[in-house]
C-alpha atoms as a PDB file:
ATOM      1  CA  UNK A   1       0.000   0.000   0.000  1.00  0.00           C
ATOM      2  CA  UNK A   2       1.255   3.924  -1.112  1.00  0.00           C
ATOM      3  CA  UNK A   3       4.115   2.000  -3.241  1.00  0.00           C
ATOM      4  CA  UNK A   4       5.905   3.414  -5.836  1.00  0.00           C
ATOM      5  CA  UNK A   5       6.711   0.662  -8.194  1.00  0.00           C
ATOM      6  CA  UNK A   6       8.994   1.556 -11.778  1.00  0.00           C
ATOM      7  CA  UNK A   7      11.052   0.407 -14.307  1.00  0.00           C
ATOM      8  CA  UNK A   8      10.913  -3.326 -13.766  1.00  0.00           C
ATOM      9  CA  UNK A   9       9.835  -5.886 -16.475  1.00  0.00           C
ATOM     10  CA  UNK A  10      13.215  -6.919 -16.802  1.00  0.00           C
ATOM     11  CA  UNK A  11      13.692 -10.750 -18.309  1.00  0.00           C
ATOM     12  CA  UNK A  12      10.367 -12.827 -18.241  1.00  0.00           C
ATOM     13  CA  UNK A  13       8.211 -11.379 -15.950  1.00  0.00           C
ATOM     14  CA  UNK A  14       7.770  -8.370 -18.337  1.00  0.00           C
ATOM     15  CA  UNK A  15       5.402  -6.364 -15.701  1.00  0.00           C
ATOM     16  CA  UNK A  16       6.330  -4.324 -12.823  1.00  0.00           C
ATOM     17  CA  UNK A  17       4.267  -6.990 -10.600  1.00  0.00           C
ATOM     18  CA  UNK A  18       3.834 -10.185 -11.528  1.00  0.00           C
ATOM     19  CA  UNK A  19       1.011 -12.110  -9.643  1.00  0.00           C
ATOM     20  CA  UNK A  20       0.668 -15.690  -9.871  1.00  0.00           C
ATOM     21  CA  UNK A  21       0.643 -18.368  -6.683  1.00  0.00           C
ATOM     22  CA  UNK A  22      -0.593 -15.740  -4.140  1.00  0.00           C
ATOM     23  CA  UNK A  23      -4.223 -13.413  -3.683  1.00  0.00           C
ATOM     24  CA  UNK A  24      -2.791 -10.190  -2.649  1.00  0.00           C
ATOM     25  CA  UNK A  25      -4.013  -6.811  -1.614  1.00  0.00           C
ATOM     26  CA  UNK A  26      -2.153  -3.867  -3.741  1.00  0.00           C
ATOM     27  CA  UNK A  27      -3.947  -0.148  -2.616  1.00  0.00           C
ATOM     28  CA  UNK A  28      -3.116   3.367  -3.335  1.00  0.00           C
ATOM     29  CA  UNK A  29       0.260   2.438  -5.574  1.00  0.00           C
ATOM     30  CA  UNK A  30       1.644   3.690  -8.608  1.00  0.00           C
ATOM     31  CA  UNK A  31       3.063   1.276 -10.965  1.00  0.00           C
ATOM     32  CA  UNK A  32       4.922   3.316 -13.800  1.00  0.00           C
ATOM     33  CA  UNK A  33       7.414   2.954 -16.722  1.00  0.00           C
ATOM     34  CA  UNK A  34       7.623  -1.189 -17.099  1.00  0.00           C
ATOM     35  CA  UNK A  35       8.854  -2.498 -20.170  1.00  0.00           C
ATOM     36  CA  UNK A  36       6.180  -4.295 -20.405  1.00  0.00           C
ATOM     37  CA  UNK A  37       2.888  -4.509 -18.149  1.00  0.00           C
ATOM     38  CA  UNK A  38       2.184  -2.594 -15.187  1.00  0.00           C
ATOM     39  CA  UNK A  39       0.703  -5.748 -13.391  1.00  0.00           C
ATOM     40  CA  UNK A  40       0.210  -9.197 -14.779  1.00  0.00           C
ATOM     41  CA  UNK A  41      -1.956 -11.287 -12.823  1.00  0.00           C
ATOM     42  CA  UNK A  42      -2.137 -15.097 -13.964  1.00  0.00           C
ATOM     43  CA  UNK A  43      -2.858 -18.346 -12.191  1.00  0.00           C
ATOM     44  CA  UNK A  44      -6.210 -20.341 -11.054  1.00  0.00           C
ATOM     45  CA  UNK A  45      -7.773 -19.069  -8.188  1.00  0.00           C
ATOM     46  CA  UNK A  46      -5.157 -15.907  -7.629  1.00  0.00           C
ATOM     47  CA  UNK A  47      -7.688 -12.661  -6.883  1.00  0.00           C
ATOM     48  CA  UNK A  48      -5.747 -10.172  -5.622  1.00  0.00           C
ATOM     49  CA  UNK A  49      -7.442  -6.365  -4.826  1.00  0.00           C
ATOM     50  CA  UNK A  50      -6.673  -4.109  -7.344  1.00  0.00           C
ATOM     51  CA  UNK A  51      -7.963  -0.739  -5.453  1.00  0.00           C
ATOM     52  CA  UNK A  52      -7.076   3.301  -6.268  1.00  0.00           C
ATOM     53  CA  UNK A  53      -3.949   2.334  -7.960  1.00  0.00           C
ATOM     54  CA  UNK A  54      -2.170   4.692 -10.757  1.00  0.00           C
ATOM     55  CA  UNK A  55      -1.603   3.330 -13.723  1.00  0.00           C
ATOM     56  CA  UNK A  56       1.507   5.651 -15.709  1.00  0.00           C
ATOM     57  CA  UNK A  57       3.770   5.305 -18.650  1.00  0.00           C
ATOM     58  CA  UNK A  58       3.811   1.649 -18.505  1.00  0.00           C
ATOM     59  CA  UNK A  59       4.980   0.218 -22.463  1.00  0.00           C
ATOM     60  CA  UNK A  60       2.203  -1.995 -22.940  1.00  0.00           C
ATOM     61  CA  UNK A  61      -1.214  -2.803 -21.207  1.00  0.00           C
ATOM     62  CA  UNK A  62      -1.208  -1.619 -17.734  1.00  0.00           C
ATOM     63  CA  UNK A  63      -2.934  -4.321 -16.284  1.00  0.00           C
ATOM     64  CA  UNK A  64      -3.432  -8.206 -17.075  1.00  0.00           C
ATOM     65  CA  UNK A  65      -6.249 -10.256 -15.663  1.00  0.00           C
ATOM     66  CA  UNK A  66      -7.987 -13.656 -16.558  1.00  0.00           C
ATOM     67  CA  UNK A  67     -11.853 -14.614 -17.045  1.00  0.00           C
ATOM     68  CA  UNK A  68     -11.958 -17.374 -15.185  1.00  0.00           C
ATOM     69  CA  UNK A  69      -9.689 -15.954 -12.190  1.00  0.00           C
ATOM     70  CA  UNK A  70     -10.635 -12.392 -12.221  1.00  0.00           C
ATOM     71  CA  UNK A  71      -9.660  -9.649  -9.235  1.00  0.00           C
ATOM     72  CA  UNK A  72     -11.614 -10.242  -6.503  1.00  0.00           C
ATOM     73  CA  UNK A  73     -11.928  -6.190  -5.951  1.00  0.00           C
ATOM     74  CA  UNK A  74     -10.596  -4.505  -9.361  1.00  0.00           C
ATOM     75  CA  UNK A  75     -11.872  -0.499  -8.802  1.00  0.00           C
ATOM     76  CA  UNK A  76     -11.153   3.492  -8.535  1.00  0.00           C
ATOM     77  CA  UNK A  77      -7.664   2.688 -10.390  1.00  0.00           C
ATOM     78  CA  UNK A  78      -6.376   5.397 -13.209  1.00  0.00           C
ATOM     79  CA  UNK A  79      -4.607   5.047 -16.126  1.00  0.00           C
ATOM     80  CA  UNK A  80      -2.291   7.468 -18.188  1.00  0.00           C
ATOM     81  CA  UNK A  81      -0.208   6.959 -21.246  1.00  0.00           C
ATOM     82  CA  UNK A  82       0.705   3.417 -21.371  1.00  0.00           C
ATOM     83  CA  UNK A  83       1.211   1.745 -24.398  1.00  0.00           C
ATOM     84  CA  UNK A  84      -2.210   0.204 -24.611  1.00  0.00           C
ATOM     85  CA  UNK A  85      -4.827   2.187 -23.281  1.00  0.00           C
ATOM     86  CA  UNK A  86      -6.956  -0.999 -22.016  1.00  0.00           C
ATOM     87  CA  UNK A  87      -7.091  -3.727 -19.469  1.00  0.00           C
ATOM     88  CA  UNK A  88      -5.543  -7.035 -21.385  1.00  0.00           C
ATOM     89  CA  UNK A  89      -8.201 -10.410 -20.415  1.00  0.00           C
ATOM     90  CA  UNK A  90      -7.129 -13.761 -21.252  1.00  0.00           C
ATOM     91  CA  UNK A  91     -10.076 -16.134 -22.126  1.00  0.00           C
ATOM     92  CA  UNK A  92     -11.357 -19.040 -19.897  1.00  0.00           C
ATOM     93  CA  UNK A  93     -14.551 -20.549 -18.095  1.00  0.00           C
ATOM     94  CA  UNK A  94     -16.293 -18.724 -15.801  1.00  0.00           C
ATOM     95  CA  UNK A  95     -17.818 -20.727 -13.240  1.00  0.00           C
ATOM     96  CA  UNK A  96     -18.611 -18.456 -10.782  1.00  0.00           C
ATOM     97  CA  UNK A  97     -20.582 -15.190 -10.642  1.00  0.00           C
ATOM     98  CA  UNK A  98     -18.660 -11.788 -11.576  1.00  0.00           C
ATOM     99  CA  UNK A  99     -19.655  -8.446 -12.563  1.00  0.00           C
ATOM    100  CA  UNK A 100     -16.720  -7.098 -14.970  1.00  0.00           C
ATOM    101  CA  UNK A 101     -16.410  -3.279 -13.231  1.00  0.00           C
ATOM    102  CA  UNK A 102     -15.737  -0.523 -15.860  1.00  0.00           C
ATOM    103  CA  UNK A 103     -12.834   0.847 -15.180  1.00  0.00           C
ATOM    104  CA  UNK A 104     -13.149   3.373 -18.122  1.00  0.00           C
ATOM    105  CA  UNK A 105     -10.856   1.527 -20.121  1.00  0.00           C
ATOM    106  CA  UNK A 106     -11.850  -1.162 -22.451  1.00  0.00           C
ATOM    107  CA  UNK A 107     -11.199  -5.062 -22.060  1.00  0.00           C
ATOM    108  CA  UNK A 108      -8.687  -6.842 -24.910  1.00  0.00           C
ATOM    109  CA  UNK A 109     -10.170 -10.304 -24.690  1.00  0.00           C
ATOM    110  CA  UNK A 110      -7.571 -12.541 -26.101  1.00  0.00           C
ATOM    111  CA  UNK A 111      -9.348 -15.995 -25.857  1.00  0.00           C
ATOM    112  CA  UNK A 112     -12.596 -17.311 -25.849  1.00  0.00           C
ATOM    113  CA  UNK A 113     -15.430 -16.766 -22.830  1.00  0.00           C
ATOM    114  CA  UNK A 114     -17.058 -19.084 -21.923  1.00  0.00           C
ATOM    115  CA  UNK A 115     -19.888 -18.095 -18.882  1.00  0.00           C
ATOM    116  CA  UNK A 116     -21.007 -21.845 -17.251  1.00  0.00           C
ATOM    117  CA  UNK A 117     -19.042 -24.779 -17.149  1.00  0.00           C
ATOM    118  CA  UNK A 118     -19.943 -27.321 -14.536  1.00  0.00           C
ATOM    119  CA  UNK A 119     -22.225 -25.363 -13.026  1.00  0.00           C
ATOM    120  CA  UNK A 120     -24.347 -22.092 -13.259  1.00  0.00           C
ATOM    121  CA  UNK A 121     -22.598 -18.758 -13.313  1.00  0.00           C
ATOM    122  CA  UNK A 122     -23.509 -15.059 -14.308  1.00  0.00           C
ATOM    123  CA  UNK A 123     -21.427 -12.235 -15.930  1.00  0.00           C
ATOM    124  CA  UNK A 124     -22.589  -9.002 -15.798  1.00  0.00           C
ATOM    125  CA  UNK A 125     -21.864  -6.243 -17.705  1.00  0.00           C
ATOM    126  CA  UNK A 126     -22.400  -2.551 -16.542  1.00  0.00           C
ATOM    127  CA  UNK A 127     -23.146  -0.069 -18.326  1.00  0.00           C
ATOM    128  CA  UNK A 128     -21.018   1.668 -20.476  1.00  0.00           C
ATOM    129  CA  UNK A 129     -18.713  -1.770 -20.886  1.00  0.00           C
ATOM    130  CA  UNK A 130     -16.328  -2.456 -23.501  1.00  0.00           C
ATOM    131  CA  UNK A 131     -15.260  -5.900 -25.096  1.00  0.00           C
ATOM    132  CA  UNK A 132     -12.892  -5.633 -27.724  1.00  0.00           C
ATOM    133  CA  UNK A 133     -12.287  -9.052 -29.460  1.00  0.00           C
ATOM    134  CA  UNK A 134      -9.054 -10.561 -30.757  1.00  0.00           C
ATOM    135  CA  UNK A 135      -9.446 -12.718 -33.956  1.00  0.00           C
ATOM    136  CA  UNK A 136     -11.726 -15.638 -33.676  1.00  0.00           C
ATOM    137  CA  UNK A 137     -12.173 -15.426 -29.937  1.00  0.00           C
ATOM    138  CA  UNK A 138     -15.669 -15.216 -29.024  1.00  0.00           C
ATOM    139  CA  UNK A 139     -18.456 -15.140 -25.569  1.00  0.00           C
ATOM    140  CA  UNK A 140     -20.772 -18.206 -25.672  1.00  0.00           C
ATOM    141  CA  UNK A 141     -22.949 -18.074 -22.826  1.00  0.00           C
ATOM    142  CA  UNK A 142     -23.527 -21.858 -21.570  1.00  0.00           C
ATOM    143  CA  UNK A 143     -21.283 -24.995 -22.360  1.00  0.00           C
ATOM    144  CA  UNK A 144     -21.619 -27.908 -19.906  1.00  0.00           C
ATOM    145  CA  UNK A 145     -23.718 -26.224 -17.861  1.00  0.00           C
ATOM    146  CA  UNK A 146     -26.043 -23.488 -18.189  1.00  0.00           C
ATOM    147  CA  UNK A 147     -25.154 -19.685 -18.429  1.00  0.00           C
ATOM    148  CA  UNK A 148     -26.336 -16.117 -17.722  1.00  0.00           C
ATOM    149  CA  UNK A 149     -25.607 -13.295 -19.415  1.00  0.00           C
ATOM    150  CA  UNK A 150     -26.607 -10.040 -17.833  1.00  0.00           C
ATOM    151  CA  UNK A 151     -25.435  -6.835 -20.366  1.00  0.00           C
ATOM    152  CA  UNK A 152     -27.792  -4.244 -18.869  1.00  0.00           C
ATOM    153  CA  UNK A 153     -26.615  -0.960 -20.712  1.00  0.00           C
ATOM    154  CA  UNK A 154     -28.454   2.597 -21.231  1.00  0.00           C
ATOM    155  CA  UNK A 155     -29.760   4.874 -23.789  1.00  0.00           C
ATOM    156  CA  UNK A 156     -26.780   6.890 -23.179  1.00  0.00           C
ATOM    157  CA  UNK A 157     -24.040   4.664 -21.968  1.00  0.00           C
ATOM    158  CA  UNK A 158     -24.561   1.147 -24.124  1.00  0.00           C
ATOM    159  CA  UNK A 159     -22.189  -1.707 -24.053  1.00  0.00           C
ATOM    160  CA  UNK A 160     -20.157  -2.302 -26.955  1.00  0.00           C
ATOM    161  CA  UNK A 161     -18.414  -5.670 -28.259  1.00  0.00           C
ATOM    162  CA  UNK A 162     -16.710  -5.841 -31.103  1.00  0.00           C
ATOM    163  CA  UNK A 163     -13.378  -6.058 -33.112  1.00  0.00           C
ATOM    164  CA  UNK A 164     -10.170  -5.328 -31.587  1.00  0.00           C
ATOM    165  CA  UNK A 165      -8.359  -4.572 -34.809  1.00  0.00           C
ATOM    166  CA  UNK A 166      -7.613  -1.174 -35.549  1.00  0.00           C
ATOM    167  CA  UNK A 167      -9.400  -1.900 -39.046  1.00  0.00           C
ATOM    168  CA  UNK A 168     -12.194  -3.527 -38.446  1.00  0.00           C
ATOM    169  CA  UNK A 169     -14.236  -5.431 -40.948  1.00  0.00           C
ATOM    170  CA  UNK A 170     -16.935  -8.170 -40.700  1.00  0.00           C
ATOM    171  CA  UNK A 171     -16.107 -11.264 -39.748  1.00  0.00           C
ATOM    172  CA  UNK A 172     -13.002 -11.135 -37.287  1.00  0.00           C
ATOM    173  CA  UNK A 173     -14.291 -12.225 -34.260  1.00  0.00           C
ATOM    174  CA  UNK A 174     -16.784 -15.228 -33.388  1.00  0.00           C
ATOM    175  CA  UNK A 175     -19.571 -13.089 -31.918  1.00  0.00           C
ATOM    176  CA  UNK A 176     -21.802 -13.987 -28.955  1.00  0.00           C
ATOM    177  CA  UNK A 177     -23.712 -17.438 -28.526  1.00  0.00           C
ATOM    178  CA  UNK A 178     -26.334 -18.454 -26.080  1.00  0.00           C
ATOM    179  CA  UNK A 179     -26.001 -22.092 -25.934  1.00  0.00           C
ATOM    180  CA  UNK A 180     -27.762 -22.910 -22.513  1.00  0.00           C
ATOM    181  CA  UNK A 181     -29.090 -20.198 -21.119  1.00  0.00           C
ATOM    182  CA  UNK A 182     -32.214 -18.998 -19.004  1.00  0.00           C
ATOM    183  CA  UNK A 183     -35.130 -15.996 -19.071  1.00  0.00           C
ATOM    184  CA  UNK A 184     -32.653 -14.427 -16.883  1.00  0.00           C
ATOM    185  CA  UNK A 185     -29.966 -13.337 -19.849  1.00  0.00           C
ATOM    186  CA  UNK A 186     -30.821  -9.958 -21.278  1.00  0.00           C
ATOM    187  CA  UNK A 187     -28.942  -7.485 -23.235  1.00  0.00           C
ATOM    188  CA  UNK A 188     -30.432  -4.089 -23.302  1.00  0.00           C
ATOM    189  CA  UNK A 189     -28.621  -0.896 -24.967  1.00  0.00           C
ATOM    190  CA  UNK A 190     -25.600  -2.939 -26.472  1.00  0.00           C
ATOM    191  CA  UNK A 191     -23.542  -3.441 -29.538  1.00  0.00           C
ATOM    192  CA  UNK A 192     -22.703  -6.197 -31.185  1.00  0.00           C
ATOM    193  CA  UNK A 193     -20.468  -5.571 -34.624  1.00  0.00           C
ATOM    194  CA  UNK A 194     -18.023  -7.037 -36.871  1.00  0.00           C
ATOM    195  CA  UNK A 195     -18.546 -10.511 -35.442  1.00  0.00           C
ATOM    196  CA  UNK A 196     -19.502 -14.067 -37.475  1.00  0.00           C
ATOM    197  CA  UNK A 197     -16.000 -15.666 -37.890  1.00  0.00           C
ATOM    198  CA  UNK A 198     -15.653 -19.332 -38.290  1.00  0.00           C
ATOM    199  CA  UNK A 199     -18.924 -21.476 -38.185  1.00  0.00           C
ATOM    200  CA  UNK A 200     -20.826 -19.088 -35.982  1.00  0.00           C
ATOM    201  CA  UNK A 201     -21.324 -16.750 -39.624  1.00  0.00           C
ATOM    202  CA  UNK A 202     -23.059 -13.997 -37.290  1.00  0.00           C
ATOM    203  CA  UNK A 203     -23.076 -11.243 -34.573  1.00  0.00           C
ATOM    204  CA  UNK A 204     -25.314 -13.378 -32.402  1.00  0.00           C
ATOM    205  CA  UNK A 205     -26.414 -16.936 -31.690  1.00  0.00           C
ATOM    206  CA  UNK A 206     -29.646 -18.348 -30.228  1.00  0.00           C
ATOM    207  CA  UNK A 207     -30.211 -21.379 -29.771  1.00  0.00           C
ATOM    208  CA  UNK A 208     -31.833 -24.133 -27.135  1.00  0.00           C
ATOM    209  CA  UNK A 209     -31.742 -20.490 -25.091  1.00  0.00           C
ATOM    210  CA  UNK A 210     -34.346 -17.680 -23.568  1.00  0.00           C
ATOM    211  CA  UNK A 211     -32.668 -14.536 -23.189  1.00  0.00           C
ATOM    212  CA  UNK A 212     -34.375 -11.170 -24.137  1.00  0.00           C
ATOM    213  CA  UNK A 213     -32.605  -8.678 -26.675  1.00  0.00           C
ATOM    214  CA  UNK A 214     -34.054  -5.095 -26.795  1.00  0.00           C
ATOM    215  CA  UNK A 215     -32.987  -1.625 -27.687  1.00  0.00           C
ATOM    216  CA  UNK A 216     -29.553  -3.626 -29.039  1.00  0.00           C
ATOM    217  CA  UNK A 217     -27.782  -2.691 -32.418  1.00  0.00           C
ATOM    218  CA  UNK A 218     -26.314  -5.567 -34.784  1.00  0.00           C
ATOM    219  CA  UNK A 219     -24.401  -4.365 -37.293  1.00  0.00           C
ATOM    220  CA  UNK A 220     -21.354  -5.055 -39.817  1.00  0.00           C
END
């Protein structure tokens, strides 16, 4: 806590802080001017608390985090200048409940997500919310168990998920898929665009599934 942490990212950790056998608490720190990322957190079941951290001249994302092992507390950080401007997500199965914060940056999601393996789980999306897709990753919501999908955005701060090439065109990533799903998925006030790679050949799938889709846009 009130750390300054810089220029690290020497050899293979390539981050400042490098989380990944222990659930940590790092509050009211700056982590500035890596080589790489400010923090890379990796590993099943390592949640650390990310909390009112600064974020600063870091070369590359500031911050690395994974779906299926995500921050148990991740808010009220800032970031300035580094490299990427956005929180880096590696993809996995979610099988527990987590509402993705917004940070004000978006999510790179750099595998597939995949909400509901052997049991029931929910991801929720606040307002605002932005997924930004490497190429042929994808969200499928359900797979071995059912899943929930909660994107709950607003006339004037809708969730967006799409692309994340700087040139986007249709047809880079897989899109979203509701698999297994239940009257309880909903996704109000987003965006879906550029999506229908591989066999999925659209922005969104339905099928064996009951969620609700209103005041959405599905485009490109």
């Amino acid at each position: 806590e009130s750390c300054v942490i810089e220029y690290g990212g020497a050899g293979g950790n390539n981050a400042n802080v490098r989380i990944g056998s222990s659930t940590l608490s790092v509050r009211n720190s700056t982590i500035r001017f890596s080589d790489g990322y400010g923090i890379f957190v990796t590993g099943t079941n390592v949640r650390p608390h990310l909390n009112g951290n600064t974020f600063d001249g870091n070369g590359g994302f500031p911050l690395h985090v994974e779906f299926a092992s995500f921050p148990a507390t991740l808010s009220g950080n800032v970031y300035f200048a580094n490299g990427t401007q956005a929180i880096e997500m590696a993809g996995g199965i979610l099988t527990t409940n987590l509402s993705l914060p917004n940070e004000g940056l978006p999510y790179v999601v750099t595998g597939n997500l995949t909400v509901g393996g052997a049991g029931s789980s929910t991801l929720t999306l606040p307002p605002g919310t932005t997924l930004r897709f490497a190429l042929n990753t994808g969200l499928t919501i359900g797979s071995g168990g059912p899943g929930i999908l909660i994107a709950q955005g607003t006339s004037e701060a809708s969730i967006l998920l799409t692309s994340n090439s700087a040139s986007p065109v249709p047809g880079q990533w897989n899109g979203v898929s509701f698999n297994s799903t239940t009257p309880a998925s909903r996704l109000d006030h987003c965006v879906i665009e550029y999506g229908g790679a591989g066999s999925n050949d659209t922005n969104l799938v339905i099928s064996s599934s009951l969620p609700s889709v209103r005041h959405c846009t599905i485009r490109y």
